[in-house]
Structures are given as structure tokens and as C-alpha cells.
C-alpha atoms as a PDB file:
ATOM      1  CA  UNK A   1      18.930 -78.810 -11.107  1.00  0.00           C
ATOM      2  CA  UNK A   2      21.862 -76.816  -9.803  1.00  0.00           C
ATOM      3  CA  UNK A   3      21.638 -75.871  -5.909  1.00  0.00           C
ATOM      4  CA  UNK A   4      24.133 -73.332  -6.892  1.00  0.00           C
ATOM      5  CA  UNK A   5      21.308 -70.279  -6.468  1.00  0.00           C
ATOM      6  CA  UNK A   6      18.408 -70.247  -4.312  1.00  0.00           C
ATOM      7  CA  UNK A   7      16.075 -67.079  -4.231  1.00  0.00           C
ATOM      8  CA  UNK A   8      14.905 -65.581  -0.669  1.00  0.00           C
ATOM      9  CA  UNK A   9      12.403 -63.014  -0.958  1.00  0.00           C
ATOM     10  CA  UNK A  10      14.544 -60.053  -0.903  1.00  0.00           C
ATOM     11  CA  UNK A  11      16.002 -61.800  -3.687  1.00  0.00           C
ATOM     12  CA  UNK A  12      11.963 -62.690  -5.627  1.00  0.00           C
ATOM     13  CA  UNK A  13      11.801 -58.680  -4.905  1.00  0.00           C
ATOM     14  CA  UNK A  14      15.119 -57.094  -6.972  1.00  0.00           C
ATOM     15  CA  UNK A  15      14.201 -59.715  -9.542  1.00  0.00           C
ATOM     16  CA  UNK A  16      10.780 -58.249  -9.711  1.00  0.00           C
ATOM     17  CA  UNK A  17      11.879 -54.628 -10.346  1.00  0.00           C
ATOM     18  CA  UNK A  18      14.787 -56.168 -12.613  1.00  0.00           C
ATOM     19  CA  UNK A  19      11.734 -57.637 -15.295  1.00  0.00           C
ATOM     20  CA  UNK A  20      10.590 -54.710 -15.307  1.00  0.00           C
ATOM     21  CA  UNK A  21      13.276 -52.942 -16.848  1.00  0.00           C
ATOM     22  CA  UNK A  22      12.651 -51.906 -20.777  1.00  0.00           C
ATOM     23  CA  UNK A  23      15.180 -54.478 -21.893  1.00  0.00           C
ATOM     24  CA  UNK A  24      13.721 -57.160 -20.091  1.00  0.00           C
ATOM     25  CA  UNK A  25       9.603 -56.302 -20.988  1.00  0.00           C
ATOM     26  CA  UNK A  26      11.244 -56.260 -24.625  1.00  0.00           C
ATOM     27  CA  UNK A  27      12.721 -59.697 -24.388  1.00  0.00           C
ATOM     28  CA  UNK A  28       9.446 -60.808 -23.085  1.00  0.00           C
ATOM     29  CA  UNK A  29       7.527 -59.474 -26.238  1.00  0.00           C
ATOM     30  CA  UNK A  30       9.672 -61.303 -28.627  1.00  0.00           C
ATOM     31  CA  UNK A  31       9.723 -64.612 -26.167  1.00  0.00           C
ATOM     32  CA  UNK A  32       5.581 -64.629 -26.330  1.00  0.00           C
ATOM     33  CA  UNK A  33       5.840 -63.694 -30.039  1.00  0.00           C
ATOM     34  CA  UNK A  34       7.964 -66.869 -30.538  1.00  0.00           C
ATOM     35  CA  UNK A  35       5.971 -69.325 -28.501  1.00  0.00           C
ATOM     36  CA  UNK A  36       2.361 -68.424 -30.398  1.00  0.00           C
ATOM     37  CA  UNK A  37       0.301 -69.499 -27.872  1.00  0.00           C
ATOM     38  CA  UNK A  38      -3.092 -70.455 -29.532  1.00  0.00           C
ATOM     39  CA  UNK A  39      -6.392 -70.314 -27.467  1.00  0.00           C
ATOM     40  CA  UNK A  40      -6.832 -73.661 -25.819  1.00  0.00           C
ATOM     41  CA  UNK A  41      -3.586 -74.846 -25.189  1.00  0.00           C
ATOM     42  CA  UNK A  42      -1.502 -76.091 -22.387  1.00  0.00           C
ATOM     43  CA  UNK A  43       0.929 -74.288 -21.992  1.00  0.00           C
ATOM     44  CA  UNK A  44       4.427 -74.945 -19.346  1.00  0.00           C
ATOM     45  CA  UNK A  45       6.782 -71.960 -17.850  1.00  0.00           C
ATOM     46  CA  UNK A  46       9.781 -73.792 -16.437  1.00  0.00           C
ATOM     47  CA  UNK A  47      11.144 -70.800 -14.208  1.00  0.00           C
ATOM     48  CA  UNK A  48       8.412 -68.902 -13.944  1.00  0.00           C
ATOM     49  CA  UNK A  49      10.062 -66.054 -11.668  1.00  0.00           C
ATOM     50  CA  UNK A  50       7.826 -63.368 -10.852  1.00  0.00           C
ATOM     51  CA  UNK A  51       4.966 -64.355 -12.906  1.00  0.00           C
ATOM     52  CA  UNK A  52       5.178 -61.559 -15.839  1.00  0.00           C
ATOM     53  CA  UNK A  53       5.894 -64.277 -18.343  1.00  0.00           C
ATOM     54  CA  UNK A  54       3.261 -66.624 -17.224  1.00  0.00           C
ATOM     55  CA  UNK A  55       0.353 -63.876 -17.288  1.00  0.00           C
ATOM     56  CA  UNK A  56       1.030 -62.683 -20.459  1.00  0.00           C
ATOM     57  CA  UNK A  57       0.669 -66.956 -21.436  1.00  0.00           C
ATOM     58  CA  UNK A  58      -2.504 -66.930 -19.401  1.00  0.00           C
ATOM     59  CA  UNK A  59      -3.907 -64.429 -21.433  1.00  0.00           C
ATOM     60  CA  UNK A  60      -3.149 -65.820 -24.877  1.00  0.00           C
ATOM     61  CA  UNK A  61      -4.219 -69.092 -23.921  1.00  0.00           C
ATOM     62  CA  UNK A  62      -7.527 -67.996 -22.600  1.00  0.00           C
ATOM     63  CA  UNK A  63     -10.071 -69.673 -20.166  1.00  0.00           C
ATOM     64  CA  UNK A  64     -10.055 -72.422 -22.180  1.00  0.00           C
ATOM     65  CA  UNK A  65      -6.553 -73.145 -22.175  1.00  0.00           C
ATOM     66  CA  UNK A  66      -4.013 -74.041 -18.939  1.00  0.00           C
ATOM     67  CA  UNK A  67      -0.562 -72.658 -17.845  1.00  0.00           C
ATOM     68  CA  UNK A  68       1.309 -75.040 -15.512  1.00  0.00           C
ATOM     69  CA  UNK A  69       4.087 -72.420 -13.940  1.00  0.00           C
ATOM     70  CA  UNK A  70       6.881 -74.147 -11.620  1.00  0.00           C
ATOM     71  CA  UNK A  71       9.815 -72.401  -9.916  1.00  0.00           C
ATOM     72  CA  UNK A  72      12.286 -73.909  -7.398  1.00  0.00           C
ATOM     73  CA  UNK A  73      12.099 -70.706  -4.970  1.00  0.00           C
ATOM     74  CA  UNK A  74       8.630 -70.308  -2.756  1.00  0.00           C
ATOM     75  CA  UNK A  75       8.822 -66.299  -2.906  1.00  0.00           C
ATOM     76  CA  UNK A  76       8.904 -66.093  -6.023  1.00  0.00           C
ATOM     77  CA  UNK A  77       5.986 -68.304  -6.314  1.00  0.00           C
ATOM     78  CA  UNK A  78       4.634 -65.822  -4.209  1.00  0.00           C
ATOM     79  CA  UNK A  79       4.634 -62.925  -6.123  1.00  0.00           C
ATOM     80  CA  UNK A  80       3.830 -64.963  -9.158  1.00  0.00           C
ATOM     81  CA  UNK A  81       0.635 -66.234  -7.472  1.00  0.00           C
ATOM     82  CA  UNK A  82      -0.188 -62.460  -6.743  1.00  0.00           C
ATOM     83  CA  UNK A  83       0.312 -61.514 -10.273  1.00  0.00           C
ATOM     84  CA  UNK A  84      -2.027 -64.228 -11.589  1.00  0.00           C
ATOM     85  CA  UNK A  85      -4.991 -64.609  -9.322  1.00  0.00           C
ATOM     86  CA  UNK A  86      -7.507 -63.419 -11.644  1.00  0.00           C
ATOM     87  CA  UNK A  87      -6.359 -66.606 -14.061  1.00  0.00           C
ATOM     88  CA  UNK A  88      -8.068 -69.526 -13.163  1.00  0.00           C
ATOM     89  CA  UNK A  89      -6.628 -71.694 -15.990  1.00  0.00           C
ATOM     90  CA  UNK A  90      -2.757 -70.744 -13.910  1.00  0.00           C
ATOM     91  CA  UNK A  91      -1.581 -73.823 -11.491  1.00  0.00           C
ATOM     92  CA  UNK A  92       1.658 -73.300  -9.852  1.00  0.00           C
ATOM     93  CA  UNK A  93       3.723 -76.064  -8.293  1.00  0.00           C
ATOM     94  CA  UNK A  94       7.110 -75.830  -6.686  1.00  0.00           C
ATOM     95  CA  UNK A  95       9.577 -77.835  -8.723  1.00  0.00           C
ATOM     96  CA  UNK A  96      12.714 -78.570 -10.456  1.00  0.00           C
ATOM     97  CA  UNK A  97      13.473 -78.342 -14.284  1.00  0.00           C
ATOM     98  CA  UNK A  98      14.630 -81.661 -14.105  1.00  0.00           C
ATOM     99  CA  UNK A  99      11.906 -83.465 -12.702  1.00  0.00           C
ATOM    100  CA  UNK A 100       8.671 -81.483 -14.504  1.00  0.00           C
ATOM    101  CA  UNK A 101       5.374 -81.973 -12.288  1.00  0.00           C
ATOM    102  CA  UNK A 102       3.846 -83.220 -16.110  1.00  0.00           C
ATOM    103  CA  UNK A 103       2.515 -86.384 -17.619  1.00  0.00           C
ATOM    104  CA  UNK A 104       4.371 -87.492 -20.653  1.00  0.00           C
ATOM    105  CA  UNK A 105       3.197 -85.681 -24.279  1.00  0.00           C
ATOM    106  CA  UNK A 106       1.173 -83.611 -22.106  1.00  0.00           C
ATOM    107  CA  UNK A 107       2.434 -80.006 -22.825  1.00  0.00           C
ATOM    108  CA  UNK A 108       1.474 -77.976 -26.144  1.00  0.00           C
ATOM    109  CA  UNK A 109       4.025 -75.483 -25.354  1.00  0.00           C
ATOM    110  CA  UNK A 110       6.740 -75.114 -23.055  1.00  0.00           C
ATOM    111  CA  UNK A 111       8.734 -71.766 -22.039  1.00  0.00           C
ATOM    112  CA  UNK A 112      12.253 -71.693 -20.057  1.00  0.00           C
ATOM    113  CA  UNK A 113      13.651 -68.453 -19.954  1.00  0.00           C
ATOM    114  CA  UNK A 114      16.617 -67.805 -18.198  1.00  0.00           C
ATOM    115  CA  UNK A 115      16.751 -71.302 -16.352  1.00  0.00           C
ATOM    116  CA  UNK A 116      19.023 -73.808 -18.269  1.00  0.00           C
ATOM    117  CA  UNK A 117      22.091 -72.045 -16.926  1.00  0.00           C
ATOM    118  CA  UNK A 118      21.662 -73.226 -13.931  1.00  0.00           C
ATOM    119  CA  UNK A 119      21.462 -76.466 -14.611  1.00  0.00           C
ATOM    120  CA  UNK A 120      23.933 -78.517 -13.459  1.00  0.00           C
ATOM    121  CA  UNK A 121      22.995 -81.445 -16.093  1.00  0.00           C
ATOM    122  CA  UNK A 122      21.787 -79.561 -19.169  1.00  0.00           C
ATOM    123  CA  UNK A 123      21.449 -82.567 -21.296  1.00  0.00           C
ATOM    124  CA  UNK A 124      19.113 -83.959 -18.319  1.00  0.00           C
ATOM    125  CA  UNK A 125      16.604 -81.171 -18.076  1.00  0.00           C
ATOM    126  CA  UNK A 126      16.416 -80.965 -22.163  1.00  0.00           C
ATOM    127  CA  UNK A 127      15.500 -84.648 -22.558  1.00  0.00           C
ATOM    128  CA  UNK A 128      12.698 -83.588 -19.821  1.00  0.00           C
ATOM    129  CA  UNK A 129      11.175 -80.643 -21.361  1.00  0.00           C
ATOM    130  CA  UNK A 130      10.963 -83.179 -24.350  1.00  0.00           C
ATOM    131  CA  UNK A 131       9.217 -85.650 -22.006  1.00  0.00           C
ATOM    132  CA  UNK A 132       6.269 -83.868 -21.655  1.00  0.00           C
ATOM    133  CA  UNK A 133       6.246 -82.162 -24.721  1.00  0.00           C
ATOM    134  CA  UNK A 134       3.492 -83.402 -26.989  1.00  0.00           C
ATOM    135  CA  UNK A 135       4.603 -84.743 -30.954  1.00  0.00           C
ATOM    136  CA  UNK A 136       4.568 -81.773 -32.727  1.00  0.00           C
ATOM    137  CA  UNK A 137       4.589 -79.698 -29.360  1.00  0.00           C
ATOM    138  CA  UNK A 138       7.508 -76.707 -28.823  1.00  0.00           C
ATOM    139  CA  UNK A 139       9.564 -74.999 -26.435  1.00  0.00           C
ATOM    140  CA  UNK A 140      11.295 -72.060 -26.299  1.00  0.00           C
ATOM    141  CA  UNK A 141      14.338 -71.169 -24.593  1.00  0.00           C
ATOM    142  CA  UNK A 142      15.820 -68.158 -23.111  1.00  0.00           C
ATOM    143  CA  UNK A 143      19.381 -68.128 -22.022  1.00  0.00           C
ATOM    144  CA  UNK A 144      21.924 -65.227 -21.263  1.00  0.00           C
ATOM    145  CA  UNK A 145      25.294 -66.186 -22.809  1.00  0.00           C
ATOM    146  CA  UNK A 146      28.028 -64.141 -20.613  1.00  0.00           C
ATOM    147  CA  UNK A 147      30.571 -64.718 -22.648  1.00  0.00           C
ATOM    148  CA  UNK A 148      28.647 -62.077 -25.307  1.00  0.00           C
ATOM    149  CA  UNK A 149      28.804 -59.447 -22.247  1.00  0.00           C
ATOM    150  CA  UNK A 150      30.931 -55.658 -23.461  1.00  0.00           C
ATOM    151  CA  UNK A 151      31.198 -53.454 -20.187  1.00  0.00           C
ATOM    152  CA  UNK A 152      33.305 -50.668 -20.171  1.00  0.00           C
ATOM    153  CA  UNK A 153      35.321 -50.109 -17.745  1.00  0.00           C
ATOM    154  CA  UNK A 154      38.421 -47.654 -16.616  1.00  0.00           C
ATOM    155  CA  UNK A 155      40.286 -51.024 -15.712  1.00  0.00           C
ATOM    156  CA  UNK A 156      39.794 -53.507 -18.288  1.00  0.00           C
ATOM    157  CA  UNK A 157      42.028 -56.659 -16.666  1.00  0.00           C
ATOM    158  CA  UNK A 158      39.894 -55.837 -13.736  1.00  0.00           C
ATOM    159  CA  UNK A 159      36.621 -56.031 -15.204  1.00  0.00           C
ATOM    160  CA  UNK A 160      37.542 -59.645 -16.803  1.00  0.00           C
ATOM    161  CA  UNK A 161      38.444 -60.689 -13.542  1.00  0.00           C
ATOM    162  CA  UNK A 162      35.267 -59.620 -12.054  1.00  0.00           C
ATOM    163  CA  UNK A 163      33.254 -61.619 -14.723  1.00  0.00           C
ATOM    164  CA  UNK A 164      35.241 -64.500 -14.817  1.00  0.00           C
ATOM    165  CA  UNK A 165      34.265 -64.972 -10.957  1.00  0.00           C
ATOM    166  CA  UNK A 166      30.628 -63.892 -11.768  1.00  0.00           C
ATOM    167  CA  UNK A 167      30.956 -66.469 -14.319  1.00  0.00           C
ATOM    168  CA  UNK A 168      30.744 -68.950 -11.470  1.00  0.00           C
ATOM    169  CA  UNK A 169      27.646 -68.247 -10.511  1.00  0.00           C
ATOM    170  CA  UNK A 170      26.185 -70.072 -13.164  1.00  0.00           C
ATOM    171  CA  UNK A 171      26.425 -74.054 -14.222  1.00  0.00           C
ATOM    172  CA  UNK A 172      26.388 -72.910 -17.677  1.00  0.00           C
ATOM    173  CA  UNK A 173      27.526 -69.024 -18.176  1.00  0.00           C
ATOM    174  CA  UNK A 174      28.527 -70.174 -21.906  1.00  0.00           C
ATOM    175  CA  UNK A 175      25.009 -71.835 -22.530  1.00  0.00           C
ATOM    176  CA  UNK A 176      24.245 -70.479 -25.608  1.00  0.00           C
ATOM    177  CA  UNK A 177      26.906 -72.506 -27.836  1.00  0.00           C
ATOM    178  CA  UNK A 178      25.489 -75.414 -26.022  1.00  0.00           C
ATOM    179  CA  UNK A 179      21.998 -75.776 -26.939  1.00  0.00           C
ATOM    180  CA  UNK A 180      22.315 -76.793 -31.202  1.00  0.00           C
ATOM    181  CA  UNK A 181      23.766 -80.127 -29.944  1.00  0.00           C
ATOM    182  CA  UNK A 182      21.957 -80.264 -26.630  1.00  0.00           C
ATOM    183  CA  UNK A 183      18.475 -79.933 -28.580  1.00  0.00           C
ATOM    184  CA  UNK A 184      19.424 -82.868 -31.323  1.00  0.00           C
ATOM    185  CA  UNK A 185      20.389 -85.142 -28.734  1.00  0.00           C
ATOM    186  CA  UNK A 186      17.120 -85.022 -27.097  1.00  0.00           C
ATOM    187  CA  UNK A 187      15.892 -85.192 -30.224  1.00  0.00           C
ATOM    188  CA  UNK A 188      14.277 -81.943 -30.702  1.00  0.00           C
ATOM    189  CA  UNK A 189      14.257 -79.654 -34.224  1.00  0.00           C
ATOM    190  CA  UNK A 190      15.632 -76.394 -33.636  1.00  0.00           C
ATOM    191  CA  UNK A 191      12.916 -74.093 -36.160  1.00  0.00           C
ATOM    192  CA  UNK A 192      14.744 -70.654 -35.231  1.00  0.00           C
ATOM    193  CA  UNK A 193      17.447 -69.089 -33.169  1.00  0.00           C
ATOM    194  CA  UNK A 194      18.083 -65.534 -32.281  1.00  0.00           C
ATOM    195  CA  UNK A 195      20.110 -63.047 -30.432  1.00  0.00           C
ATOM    196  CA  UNK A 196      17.944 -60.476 -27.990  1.00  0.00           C
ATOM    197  CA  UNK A 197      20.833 -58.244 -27.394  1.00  0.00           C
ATOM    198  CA  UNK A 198      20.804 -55.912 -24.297  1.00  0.00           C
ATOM    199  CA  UNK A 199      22.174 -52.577 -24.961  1.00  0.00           C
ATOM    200  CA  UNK A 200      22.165 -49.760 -21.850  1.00  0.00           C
ATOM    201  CA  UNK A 201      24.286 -46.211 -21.825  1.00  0.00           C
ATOM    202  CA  UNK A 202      23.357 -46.003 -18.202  1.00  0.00           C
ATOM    203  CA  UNK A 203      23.635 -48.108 -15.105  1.00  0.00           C
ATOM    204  CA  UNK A 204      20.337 -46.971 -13.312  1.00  0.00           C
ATOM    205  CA  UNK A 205      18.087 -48.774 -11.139  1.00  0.00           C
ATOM    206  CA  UNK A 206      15.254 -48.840 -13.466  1.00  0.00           C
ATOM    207  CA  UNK A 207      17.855 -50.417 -15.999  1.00  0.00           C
ATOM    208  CA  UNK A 208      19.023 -54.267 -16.381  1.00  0.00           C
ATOM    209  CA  UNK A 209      22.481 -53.339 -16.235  1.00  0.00           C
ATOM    210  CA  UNK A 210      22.175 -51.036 -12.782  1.00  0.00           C
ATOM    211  CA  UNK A 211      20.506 -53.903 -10.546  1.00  0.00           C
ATOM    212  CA  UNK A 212      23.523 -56.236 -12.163  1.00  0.00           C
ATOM    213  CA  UNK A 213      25.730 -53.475 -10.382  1.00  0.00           C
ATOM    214  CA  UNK A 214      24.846 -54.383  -6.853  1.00  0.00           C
ATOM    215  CA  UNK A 215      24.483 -57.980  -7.729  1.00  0.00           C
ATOM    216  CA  UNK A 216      27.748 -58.342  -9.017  1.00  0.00           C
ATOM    217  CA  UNK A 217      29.651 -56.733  -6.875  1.00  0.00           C
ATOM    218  CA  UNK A 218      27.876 -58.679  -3.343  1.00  0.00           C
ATOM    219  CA  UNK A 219      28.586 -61.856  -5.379  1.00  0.00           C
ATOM    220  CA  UNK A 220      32.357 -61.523  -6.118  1.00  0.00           C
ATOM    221  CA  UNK A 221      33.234 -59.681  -2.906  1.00  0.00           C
ATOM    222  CA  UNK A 222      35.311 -62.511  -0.886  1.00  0.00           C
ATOM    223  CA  UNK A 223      35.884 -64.551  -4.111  1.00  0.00           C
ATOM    224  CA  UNK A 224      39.174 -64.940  -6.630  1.00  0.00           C
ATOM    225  CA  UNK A 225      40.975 -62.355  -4.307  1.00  0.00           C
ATOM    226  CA  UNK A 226      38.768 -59.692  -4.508  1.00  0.00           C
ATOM    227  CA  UNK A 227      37.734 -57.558  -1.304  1.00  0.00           C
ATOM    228  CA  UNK A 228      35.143 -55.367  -0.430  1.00  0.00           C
ATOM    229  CA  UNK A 229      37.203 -52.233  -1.018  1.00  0.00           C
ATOM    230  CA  UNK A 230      37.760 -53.792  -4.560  1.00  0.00           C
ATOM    231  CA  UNK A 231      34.340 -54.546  -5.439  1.00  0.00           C
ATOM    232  CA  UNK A 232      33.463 -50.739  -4.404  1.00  0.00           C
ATOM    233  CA  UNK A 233      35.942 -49.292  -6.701  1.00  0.00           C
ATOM    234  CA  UNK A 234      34.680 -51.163  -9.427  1.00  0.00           C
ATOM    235  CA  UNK A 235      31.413 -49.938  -8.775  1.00  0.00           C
ATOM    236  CA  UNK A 236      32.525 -46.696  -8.430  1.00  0.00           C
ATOM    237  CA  UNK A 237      34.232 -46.545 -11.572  1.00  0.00           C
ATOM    238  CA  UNK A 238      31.110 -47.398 -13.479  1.00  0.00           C
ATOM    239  CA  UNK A 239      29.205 -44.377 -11.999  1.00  0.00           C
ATOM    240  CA  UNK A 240      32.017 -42.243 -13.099  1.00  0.00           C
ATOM    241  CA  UNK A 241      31.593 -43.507 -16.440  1.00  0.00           C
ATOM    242  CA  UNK A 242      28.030 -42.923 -16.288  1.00  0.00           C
ATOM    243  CA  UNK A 243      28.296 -39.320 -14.854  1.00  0.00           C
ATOM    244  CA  UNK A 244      31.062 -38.210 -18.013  1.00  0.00           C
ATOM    245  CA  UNK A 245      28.646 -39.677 -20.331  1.00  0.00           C
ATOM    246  CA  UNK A 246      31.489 -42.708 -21.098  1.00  0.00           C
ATOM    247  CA  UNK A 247      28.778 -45.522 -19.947  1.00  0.00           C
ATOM    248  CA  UNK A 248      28.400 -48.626 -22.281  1.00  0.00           C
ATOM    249  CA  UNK A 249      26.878 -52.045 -21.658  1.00  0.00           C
ATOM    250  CA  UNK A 250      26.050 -54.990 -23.663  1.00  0.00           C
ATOM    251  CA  UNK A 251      25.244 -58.227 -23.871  1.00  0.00           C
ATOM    252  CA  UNK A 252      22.960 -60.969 -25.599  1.00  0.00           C
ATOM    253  CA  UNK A 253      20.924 -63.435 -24.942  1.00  0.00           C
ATOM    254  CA  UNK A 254      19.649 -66.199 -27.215  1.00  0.00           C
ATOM    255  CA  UNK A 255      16.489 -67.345 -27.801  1.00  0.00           C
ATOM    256  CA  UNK A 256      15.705 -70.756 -29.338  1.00  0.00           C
ATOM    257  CA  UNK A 257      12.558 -72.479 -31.142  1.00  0.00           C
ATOM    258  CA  UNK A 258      12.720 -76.471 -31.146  1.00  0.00           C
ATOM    259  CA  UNK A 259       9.814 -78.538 -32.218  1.00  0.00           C
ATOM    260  CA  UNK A 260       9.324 -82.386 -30.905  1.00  0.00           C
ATOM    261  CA  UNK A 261       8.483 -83.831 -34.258  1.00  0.00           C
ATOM    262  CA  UNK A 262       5.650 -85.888 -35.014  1.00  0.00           C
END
């Protein structure tokens, strides 16, 4: 898909905590509210992380229903594995986006939250997804659009800096303006879109925006210029917001419906 990211288990571990942040377990709500699983469907999560996303499909599909849950990183199969043993309709495979472990027209519905912007070939792993889709089948899609992101900061030419280079983490940072013409050309029907916005006066460890801190700051350290002593300064500077009460971050992410028509 990319290569660009790979996920060791201290990694499947801060990710963990980080879906369990209140802005996270509320974009989770309105991503199973949007994919309406039904009893008896087979169901896909492209990315499956953790596993929070794929238990909560495991439930609403039922016993009689089956979640098919890939990831490209082994520990976070792991802990997904752990999270859904008591679901015996959950198989988990390790495996790419772009090459979906699926028979053709074999998949009711089909989740991929925060995936695609990774992808190196986003046109590729769309026309996938609507491989195995089934005709009338749907998938929804969760991407972060950095672009969107508002962090205050005591240095503002400095904070741009620091998320241009964090903007290189990802194939596709600026997914979200991406995905109207990305979806038609695979020929998929785009039912509903929608911002989940992400909006934190704090930068805590229980919050999204603290455990992007750290993150951040490891990531750009050694990158565009920007030393250690930098990084911690710019860190700094956010607790200092955060202790005089000055602490704002924001940013969206976009969900999106598409149906395969038929």
C-alpha cells in the first residue's frame, strides 16, 4: 500500500490507548451508525487496528453474520485478536488494502477508517474495495484530512513548519478532497459525506491531541532542519498553553458513504 509506516508493538500499544480517547470512541459511534450493519452480513474492516471497530461490527452482525478484519502490522493483529475472541464469526488475516484476502462481490459491507492515507496508489486500493464489494454492497471511509488541522501555538511559522514535515508521514495528508473523484472512477455512488471534527482544550494523555504530542515531535525531530532541542520547545510551548488555559486544537476528519450500484 504505502511502506511508508509500519506498526511495532509499542507502536499497536499508544494506538490502543489513542482509540480510546472520547474523540476517537465518538468517531467510532457515528462510523458504525453509518455502515448499518444488519444481522447476517459479511462484513470487511480494511485497517482494523486494535480491534475496537471490528467488535463493535461483530456484534451488530451477530453469529450469523462474518467480519473479515485485515491489518498490515502483526501486533496489532494481536491485540485485535485479544479483543475479539469471544466472536466466532471474526477471521483475521494479515494483508494489504490493495490486495483484499476476498472473493469478488463477496463483501456486504466494507469499513476503512483511517487507512487510505497511506496509500501510496489511492485510486488502486478504491477500485479494490469495489472488487469485493457486492452490487448494491457499501463502504465507508474514514480519513483525517491535515490540511483541516488549527493548533495554537506561541510560534505560528513554527508550527506550519512542524506540520508540513508531519505532513510527510502520510501518502495522502490532503485525502479528503480526493475521494469525490476517486469514488466515481471506481465507479462507486457517494450516498453521504461528513466532517467528524476533533475539538480538544487540552493536550492530555487520555486526549487525541496529547498522544499526537509525542508522536509528532519523535517524527519531525532530524527532519526539514529541525533538532531535538527544537522539537522540545515546541512541545513545551503547548504545555504552557495548556497550563494558562490558552490550549486549542482542531481538526476534521471525513467520513464517506459510497454504494456499488446494482
Amino acid at each position: 500500500m504505502s511502506g511508508k509506516v509500519s506498526f511495532d508493538s509499542s507502536d499497536a500499544r499508544r494506538i490502543e490507548r489513542q482509540y480510546a480517547a472520547p474523540a476517537v470512541v465518538e468517531q467510532r459511534r457515528r462510523t458504525l451508525a453509518a455502515l448499518a450493519l444488519r444481522p447476517g452480513e459479511t462484513a470487511l474492516d480494511i485497517g482494523c487496528g486494535p480491534g475496537y471497530l471490528t467488535r463493535e461490527m461483530a456484534k451488530q452482525v451477530g453469529c450469523n453474520g462474518r467480519v473479515i478484519a485485515i491489518d498490515t502490522s502483526e501486533p496489532m493483529l494481536d491485540l485485535a485478536r485479544c479483543r475479539c475472541a469471544e466472536f466466532a464469526q471474526v477471521e483475521f488475516s494479515r494483508a494489504d488494502a490493495a490486495a483484499l484476502p476476498c472473493e469478488d462481490a463477496s463483501i456486504d459491507v466494507a469499513a476503512a477508517v483511517q487507512v487510505y492515507l497511506f496509500a501510496a496508489d489511492l485510486d488502486a486500493v478504491v477500485r479494490e474495495v469495489a472488487r469485493v464489494l457486492c452490487p448494491g454492497g457499501r463502504v465507508v471511509i474514514v480519513d483525517t484530512d491535515w490540511d483541516s488541522t488549527v493548533w495554537h501555538s506561541s510560534d505560528p511559522t513554527r508550527m506550519q513548519r512542524f506540520l508540513d514535515v508531519w505532513m510527510g508521514r502520510y501518502a495522502n495528508g490532503r485525502i479528503a478532497r480526493l475521494f469525490p473523484g476517486c469514488l466515481r472512477r471506481a465507479g462507486l455512488r457517494i450516498e453521504h459525506a461528513d466532517a467528524i471534527p476533533i475539538v480538544e482544550l487540552a493536550p492530555d494523555d487520555s486526549r487525541y491531541s496529547g498522544s499526537q504530542v509525542s508522536e509528532l515531535a519523535r517524527f519531525v525531530t532530524g527532519k526539514g532542519g529541525i533538532g531535538a532541542d527544537e522539537a522540545d520547545a515546541w512541545a513545551r510551548d503547548l504545555r504552557d498553553l495548556a497550563e494558562q488555559g490558552a490550549y486549542f486544537f482542531a481538526l476534521n476528519r471525513y467520513l464517506f458513504v459510497a454504494r456499488k450500484p446494482g
